[in-house]
N, C-alpha and C. Protein backbone atom coordinates (compact mmCIF):
# COMPACT_ATOMS: atom_id res chain seq x y z
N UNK A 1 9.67 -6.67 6.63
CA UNK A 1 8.67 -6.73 5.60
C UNK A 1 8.95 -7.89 4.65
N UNK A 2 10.11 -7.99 4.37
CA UNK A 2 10.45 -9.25 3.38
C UNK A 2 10.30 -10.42 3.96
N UNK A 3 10.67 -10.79 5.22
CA UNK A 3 10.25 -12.01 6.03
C UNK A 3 9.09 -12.38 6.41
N UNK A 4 8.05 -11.53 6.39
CA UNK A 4 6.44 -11.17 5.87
C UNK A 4 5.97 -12.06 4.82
N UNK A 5 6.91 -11.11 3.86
CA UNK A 5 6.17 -11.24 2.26
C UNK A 5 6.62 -13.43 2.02
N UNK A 6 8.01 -13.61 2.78
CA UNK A 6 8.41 -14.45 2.49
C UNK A 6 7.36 -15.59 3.21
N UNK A 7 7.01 -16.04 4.11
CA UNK A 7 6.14 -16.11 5.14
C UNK A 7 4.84 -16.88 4.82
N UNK A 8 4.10 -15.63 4.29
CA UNK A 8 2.85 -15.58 3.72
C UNK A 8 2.74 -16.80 2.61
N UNK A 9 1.61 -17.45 2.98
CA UNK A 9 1.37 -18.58 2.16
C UNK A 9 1.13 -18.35 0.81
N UNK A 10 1.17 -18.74 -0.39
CA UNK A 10 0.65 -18.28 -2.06
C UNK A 10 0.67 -16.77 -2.16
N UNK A 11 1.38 -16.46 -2.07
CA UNK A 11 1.52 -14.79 -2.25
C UNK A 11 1.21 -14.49 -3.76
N UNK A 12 0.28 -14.14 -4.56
CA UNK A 12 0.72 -14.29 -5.54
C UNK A 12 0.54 -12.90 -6.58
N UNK A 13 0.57 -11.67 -5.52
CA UNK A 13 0.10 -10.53 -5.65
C UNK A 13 0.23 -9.47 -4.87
N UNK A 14 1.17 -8.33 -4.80
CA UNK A 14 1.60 -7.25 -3.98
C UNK A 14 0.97 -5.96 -4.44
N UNK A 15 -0.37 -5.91 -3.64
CA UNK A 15 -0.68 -4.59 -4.09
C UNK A 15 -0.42 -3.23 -3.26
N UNK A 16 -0.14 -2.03 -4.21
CA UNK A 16 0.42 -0.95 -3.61
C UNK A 16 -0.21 0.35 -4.23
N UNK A 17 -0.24 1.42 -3.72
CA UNK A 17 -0.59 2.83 -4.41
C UNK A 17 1.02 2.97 -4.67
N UNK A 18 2.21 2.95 -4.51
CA UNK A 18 3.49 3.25 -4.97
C UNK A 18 3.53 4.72 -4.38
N UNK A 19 3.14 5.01 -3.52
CA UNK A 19 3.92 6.46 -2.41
C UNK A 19 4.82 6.07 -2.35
N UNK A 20 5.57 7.18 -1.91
CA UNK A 20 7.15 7.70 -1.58
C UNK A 20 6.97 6.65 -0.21
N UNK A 21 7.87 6.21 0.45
CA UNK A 21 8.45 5.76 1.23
C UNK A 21 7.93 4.09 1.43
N UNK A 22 7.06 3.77 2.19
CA UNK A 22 6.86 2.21 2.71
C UNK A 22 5.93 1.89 1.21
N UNK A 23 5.58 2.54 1.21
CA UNK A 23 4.65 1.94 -0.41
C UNK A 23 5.80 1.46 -1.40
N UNK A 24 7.06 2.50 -2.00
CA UNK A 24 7.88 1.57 -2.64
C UNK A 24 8.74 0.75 -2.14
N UNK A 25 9.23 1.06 -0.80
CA UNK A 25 9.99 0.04 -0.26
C UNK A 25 9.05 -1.69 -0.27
N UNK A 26 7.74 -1.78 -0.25
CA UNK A 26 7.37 -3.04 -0.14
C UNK A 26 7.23 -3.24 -1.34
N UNK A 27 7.06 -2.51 -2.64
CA UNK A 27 7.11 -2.79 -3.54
C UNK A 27 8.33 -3.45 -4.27
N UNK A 28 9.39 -2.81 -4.10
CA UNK A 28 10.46 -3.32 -4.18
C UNK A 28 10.83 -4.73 -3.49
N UNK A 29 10.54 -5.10 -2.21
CA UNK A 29 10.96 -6.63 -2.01
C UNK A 29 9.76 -7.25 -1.84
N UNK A 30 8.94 -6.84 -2.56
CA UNK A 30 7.64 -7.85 -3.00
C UNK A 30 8.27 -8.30 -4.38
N UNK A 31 9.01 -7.44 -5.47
CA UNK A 31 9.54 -8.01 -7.21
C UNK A 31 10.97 -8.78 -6.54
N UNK A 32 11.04 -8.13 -5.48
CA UNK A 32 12.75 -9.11 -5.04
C UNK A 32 12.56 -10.19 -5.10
N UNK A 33 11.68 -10.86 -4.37
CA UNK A 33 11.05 -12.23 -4.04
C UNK A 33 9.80 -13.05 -5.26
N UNK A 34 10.13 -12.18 -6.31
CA UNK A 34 9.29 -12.81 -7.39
C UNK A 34 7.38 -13.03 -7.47
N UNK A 35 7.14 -11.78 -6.57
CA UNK A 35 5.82 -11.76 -6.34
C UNK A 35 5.39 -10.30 -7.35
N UNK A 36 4.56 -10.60 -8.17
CA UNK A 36 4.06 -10.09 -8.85
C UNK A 36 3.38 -8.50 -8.46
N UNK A 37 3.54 -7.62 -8.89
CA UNK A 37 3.27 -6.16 -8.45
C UNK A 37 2.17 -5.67 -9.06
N UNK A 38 0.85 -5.69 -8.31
CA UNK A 38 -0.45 -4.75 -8.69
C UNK A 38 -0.14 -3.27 -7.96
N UNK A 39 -0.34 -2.01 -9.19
CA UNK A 39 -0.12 -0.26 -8.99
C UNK A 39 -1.74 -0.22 -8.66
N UNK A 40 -2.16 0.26 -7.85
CA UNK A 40 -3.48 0.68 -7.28
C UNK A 40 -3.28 2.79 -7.77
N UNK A 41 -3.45 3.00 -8.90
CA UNK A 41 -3.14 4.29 -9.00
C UNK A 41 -4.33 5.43 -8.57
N UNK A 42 -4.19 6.04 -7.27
CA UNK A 42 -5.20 7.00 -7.22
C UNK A 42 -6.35 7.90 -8.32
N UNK A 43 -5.35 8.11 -9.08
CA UNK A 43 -5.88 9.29 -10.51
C UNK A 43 -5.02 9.19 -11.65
N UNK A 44 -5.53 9.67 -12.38
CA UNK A 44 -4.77 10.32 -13.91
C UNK A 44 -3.90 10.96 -13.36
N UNK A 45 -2.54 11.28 -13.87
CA UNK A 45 -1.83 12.27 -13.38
C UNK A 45 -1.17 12.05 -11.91
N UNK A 46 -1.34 11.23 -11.29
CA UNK A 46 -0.55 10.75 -10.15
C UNK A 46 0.67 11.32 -9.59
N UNK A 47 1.51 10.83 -10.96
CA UNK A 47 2.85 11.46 -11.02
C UNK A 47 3.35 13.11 -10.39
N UNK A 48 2.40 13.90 -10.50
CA UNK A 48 2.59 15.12 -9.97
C UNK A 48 2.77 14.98 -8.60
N UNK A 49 2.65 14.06 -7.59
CA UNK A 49 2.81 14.07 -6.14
C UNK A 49 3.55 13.95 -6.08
N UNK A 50 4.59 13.62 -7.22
CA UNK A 50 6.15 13.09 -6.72
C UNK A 50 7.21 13.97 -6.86
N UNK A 51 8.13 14.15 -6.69
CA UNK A 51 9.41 14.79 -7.38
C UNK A 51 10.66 14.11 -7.10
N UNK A 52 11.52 14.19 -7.96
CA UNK A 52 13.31 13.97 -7.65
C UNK A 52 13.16 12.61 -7.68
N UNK A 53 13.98 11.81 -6.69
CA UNK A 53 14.22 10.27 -6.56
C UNK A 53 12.72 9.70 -6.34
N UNK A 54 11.62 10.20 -5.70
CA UNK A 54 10.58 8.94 -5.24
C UNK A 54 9.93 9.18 -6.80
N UNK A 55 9.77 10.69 -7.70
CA UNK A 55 9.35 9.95 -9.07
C UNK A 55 9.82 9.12 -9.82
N UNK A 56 11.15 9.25 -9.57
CA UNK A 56 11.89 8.02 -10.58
C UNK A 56 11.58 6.80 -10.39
N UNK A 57 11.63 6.56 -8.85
CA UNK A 57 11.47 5.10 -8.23
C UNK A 57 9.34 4.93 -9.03
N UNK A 58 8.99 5.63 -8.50
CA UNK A 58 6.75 5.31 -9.10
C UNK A 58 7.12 5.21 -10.22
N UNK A 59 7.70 6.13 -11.43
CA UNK A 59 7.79 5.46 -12.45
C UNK A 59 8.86 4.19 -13.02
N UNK A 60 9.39 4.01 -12.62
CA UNK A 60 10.43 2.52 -12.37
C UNK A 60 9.69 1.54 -11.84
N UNK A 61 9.16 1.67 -10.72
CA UNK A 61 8.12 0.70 -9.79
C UNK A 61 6.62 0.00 -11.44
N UNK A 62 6.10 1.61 -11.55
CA UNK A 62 5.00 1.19 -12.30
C UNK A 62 5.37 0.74 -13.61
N UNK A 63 6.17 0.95 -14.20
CA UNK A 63 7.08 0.00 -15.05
C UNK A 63 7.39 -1.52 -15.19
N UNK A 64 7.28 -1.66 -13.75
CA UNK A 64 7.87 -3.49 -13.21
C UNK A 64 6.13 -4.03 -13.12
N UNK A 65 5.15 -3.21 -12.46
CA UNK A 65 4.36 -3.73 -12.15
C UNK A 65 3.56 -4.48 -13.24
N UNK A 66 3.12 -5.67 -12.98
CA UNK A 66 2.26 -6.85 -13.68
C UNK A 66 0.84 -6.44 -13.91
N UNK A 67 0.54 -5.61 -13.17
CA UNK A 67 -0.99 -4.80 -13.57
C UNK A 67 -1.00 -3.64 -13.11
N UNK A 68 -1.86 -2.50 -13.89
CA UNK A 68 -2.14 -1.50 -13.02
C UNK A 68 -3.84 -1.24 -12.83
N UNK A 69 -4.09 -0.59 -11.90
CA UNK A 69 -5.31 -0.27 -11.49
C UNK A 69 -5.38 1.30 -11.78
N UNK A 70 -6.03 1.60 -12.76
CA UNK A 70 -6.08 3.59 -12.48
C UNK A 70 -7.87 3.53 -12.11
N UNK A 71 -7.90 4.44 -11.04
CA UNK A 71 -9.24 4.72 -10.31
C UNK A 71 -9.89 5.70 -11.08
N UNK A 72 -10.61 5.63 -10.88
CA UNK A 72 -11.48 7.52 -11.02
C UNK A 72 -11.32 8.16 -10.16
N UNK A 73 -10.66 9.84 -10.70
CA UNK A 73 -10.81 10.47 -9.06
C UNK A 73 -12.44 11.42 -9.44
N UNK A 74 -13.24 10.96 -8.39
CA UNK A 74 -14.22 11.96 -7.88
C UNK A 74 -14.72 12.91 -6.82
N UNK A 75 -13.23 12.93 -6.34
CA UNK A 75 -13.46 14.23 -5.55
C UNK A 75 -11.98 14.90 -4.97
N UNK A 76 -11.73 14.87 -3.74
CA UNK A 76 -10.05 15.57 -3.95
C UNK A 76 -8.78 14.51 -4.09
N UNK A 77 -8.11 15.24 -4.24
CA UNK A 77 -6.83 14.07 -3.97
C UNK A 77 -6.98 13.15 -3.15
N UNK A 78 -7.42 13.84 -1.85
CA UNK A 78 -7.49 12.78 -0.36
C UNK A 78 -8.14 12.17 -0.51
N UNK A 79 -9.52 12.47 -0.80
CA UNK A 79 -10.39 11.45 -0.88
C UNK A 79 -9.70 10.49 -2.09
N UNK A 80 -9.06 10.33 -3.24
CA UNK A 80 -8.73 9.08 -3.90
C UNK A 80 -7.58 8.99 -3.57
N UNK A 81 -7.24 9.42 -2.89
CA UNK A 81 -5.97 8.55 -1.40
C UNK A 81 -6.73 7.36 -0.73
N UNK A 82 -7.41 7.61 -0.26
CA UNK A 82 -9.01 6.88 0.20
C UNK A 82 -9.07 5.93 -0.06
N UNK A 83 -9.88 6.48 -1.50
CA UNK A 83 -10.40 5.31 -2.29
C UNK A 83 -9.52 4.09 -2.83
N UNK A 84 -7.96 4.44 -2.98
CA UNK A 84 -6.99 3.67 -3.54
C UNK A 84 -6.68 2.76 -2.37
N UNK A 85 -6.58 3.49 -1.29
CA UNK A 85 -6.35 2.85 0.03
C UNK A 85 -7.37 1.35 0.13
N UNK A 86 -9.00 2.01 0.00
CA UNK A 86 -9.60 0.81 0.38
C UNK A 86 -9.63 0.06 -0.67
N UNK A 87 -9.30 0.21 -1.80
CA UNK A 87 -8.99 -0.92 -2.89
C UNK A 87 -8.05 -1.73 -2.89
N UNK A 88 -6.78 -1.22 -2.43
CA UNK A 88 -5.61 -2.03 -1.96
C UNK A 88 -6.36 -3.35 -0.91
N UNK A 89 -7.40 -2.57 0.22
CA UNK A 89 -7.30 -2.94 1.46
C UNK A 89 -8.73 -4.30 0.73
N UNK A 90 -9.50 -3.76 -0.22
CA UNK A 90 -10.51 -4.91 -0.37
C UNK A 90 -10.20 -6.12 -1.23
N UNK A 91 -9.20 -5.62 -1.77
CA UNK A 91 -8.60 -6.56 -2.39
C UNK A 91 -7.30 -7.78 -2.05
N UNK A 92 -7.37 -7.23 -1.13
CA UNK A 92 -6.24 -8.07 -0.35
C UNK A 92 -6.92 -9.07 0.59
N UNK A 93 -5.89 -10.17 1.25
CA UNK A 93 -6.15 -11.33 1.78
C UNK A 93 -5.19 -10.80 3.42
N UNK A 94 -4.16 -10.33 2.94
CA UNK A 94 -3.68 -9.60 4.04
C UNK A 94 -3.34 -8.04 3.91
N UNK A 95 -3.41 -7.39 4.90
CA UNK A 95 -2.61 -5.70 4.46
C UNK A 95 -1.56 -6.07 5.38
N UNK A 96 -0.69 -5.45 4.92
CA UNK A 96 0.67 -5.27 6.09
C UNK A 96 0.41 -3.45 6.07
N UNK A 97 0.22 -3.39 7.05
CA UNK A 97 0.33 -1.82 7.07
C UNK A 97 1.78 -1.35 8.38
N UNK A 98 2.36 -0.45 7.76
CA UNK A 98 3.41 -0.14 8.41
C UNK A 98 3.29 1.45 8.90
N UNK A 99 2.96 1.33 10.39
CA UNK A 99 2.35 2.46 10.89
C UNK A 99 2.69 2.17 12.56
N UNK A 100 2.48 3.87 12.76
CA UNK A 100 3.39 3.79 14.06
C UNK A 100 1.72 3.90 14.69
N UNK A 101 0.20 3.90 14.78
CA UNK A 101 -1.05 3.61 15.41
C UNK A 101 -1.36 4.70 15.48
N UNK A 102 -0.82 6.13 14.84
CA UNK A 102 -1.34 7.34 15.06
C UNK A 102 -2.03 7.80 14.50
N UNK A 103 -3.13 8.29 14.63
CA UNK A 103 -4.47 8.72 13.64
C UNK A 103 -3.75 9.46 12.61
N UNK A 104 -4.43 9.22 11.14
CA UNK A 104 -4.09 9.87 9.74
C UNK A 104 -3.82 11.03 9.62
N UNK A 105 -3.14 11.58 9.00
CA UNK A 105 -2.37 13.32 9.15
C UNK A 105 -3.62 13.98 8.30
N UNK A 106 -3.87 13.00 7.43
CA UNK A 106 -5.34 13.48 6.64
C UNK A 106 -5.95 12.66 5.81
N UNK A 107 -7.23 12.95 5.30
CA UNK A 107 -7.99 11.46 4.73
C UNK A 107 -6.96 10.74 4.42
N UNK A 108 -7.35 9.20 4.03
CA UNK A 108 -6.33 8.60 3.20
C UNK A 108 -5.24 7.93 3.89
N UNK A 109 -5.05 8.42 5.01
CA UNK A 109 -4.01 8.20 5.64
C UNK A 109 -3.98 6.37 6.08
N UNK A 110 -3.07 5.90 6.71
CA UNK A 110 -2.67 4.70 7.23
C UNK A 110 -3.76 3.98 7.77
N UNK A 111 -3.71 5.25 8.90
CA UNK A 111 -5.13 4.54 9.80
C UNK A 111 -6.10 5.03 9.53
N UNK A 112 -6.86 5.24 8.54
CA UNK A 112 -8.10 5.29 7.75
C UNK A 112 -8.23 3.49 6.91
N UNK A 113 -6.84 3.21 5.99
CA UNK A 113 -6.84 2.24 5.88
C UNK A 113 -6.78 0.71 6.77
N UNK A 114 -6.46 1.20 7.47
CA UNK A 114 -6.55 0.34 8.64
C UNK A 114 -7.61 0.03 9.37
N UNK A 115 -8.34 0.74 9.83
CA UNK A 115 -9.73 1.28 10.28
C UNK A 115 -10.41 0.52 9.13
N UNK A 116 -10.33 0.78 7.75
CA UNK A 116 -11.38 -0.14 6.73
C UNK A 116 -11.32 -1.34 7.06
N UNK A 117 -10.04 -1.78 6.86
CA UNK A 117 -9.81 -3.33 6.48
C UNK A 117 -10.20 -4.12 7.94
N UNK A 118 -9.91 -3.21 8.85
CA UNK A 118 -10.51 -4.00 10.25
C UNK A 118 -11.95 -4.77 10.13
N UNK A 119 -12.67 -3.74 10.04
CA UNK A 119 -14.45 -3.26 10.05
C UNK A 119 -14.67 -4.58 8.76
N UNK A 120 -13.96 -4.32 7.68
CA UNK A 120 -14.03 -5.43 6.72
C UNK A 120 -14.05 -7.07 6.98
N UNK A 121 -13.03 -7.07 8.19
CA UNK A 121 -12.76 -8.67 8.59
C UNK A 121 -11.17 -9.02 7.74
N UNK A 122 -10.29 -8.35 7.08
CA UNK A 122 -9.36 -8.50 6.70
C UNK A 122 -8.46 -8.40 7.76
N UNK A 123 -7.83 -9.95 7.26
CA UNK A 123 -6.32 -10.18 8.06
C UNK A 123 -5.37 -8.50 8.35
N UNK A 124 -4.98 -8.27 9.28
CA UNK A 124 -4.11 -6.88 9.14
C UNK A 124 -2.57 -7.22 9.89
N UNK A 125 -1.57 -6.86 9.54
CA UNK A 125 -0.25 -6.93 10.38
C UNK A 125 0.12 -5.72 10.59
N UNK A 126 0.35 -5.38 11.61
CA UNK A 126 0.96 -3.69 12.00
C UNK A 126 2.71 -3.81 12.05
N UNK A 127 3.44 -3.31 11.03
CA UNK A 127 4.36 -3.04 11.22
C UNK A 127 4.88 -1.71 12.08
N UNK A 128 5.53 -1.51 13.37
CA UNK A 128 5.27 -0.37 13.50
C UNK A 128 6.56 -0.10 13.19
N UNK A 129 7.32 1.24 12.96
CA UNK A 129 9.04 1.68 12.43
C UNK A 129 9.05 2.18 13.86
N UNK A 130 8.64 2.67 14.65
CA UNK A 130 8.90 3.30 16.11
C UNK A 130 9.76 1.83 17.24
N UNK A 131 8.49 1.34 17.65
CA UNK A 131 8.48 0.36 18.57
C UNK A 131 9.71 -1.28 18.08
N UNK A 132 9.36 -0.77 16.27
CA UNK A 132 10.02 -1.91 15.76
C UNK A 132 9.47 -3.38 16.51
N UNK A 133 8.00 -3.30 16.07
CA UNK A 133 7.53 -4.41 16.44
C UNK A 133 5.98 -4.94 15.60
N UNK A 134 6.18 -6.32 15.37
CA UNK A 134 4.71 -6.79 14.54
C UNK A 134 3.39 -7.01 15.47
N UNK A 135 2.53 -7.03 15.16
CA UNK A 135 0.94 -7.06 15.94
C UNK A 135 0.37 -7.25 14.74
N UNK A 136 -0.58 -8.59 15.14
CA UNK A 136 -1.47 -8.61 14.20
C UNK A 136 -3.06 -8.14 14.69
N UNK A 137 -3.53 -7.26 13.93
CA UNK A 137 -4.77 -6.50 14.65
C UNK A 137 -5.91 -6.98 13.63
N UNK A 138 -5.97 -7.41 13.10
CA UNK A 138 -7.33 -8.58 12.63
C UNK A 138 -7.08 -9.42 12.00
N UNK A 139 -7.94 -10.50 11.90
CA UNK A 139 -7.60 -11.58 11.15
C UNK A 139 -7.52 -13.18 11.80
């Protein structure tokens, strides 16, 4: 992911919803590398999805970040899983999505975002953690 971020021409903007796992890990060596951190925050109240170490890290993360985005939620959680998803995804020049190609466990999921940004015409890189291998699937 950092050899990605490093890579990428004018980077000048890492946007993330800040979930527990690949959301802060890219967040984190997106500020390593001096690229500025946009929080894409689902809802008010966010923070309740978290507990123990990954809240510390969202609020530490959203702390560092250079902007935040808070959405409206208008309908369930998932759905502004969704919605945060395709804001990340419309706002971007590239997504790196880090996903093993398996349909979403539920709205919101990876490949929901993925699935947008395709249909959109946005650049996409598939990181997968399984295969441990890059594919670029649009763009």
């Amino acid at each position: 992911m950092a050899a990605i971020l490093q890579e990428a021409a004018a980077v000048d903007q890492a946007l993330t919803c800040l979930a527990v796992g690949t959301d802060q890990l890219f967040a984190e060596e997106a500020l390593a590398i001096g690229i500025a951190l946009t929080a894409v925050i689902p809802f008010e109240g966010y923070d309740r999805c978290f507990e123990g170490v990954g809240l510390e890290a969202y609020r530490n993360l959203l702390a560092r970040s250079a902007r935040t985005v808070m959405m409206e939620q208008t309908g369930t959680d998932q759905e502004a899983f969704l919605a945060a998803g395709v804001r990340v995804a419309d706002d971007s020049d590239l997504l790196i999505a880090v996903w093993d190609g398996e349909p979403a466990a539920g709205l919101g999921g990876t490949a929901d975002v993925v699935a947008h940004a395709i249909a959109c015409g946005r650049q996409v890189l598939q990181l997968n953690p399984f295969s441990r291998t890059v594919r670029r699937l649009a763009g």
